[in-house]
C-alpha atoms as a PDB file:
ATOM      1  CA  UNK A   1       0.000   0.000   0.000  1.00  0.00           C
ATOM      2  CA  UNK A   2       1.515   3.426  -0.834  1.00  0.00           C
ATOM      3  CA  UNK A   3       0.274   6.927   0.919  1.00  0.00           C
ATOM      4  CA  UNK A   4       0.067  10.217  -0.806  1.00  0.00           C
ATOM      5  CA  UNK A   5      -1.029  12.809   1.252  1.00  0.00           C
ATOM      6  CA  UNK A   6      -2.545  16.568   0.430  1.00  0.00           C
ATOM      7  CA  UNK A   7      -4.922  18.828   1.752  1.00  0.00           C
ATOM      8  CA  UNK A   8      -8.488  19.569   0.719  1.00  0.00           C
ATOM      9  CA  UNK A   9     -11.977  21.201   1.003  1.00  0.00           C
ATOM     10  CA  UNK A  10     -14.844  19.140   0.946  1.00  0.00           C
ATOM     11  CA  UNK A  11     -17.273  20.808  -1.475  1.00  0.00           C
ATOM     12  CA  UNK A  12     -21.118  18.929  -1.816  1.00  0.00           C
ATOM     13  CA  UNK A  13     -19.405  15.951   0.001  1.00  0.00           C
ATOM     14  CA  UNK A  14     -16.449  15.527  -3.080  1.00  0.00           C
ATOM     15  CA  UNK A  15     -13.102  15.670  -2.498  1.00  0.00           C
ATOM     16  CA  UNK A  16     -10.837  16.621  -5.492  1.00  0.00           C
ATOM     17  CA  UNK A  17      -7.916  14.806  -5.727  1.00  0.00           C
ATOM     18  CA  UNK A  18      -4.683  17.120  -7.221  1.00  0.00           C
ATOM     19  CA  UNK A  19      -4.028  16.237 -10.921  1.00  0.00           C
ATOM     20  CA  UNK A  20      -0.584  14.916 -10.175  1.00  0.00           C
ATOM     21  CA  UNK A  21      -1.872  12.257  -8.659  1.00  0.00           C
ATOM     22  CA  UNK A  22      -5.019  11.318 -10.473  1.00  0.00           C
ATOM     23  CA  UNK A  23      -2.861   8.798 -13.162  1.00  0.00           C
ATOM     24  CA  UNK A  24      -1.207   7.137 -10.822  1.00  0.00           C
ATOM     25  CA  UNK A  25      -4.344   5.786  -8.587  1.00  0.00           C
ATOM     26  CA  UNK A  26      -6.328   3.102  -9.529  1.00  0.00           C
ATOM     27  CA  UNK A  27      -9.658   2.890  -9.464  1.00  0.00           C
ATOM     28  CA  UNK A  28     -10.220   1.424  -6.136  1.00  0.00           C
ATOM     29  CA  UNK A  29      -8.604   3.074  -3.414  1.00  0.00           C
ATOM     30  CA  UNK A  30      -8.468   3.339   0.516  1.00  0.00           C
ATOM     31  CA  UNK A  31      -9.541   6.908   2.242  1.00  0.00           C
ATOM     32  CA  UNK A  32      -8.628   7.707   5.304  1.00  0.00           C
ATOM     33  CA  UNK A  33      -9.562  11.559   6.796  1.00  0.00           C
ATOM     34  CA  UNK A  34      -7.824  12.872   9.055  1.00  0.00           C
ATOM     35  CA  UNK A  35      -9.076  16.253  10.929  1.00  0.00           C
ATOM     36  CA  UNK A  36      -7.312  18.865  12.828  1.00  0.00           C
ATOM     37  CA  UNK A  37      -8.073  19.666  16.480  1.00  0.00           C
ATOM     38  CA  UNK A  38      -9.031  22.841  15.818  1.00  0.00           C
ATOM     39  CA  UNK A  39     -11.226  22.660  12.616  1.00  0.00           C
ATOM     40  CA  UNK A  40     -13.404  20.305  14.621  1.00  0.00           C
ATOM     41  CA  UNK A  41     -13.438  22.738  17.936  1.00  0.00           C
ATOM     42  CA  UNK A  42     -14.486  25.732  15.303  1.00  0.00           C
ATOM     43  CA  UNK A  43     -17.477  23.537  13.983  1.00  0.00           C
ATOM     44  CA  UNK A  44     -18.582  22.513  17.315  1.00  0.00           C
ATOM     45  CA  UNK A  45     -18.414  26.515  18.653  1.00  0.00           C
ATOM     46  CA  UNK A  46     -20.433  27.394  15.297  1.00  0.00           C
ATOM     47  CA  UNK A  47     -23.007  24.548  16.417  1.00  0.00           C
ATOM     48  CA  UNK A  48     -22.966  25.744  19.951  1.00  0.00           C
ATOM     49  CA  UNK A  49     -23.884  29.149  19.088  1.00  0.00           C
ATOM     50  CA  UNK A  50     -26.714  28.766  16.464  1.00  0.00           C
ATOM     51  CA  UNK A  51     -27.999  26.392  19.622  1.00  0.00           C
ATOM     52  CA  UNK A  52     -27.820  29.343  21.829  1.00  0.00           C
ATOM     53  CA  UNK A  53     -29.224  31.748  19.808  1.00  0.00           C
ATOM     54  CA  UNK A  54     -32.227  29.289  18.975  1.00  0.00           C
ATOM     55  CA  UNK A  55     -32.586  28.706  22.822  1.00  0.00           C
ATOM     56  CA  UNK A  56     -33.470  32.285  23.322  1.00  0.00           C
ATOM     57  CA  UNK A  57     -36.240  31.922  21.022  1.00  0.00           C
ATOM     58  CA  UNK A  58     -38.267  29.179  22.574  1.00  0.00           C
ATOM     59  CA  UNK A  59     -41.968  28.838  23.031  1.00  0.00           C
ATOM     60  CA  UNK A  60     -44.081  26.376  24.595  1.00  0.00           C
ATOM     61  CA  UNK A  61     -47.017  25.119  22.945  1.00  0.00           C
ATOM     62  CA  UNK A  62     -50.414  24.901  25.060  1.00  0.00           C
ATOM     63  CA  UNK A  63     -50.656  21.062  27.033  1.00  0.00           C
ATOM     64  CA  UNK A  64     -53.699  20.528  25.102  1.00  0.00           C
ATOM     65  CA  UNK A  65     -51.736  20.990  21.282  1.00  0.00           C
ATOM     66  CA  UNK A  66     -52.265  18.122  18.383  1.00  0.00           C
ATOM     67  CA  UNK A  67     -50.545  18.206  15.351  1.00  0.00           C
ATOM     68  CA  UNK A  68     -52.310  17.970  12.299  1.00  0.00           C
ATOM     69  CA  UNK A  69     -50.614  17.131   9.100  1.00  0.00           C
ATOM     70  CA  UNK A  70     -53.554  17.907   6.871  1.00  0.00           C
ATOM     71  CA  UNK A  71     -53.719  21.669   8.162  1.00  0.00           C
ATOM     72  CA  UNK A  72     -49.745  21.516   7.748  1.00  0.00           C
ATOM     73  CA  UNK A  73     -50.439  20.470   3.607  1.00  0.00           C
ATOM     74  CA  UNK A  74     -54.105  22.832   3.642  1.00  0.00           C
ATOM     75  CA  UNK A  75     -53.571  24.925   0.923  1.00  0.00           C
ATOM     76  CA  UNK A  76     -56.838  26.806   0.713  1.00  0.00           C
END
């Protein structure tokens, strides 16, 4: 097994692999990803503050509340 490594952005879950080393893969290979520290600790704080901001914004519906799908889909 060989390893070439080289960074990348994931863009609509592709990864593009560099030209130089497109010819000399086959067409079945082995992916491993490997994340840093702090890319996933940025994520998570983006996460945690959308969460935050949501929280402020919370209502409670009345006990007595049924949801009805066919009001949902009621286009009249």
């Amino acid at each position: 097994m060989r390893l070439i490594e080289f960074q990348a952005d994931i863009k609509n879950g592709m990864i593009e692999i560099p030209q130089q080393y497109l010819q000399q893969l086959q067409t079945s290979v082995k992916v491993l990803i490997l994340q840093d520290k702090s890319t996933i600790k940025s994520v998570l704080n983006k996460k945690e503050k959308f969460l935050s901001k949501v929280a402020k914004h919370r209502f409670d519906l009345p006990l007595n509340y049924h949801f009805n799908r066919e009001e949902l889909y009621d286009r009249s």
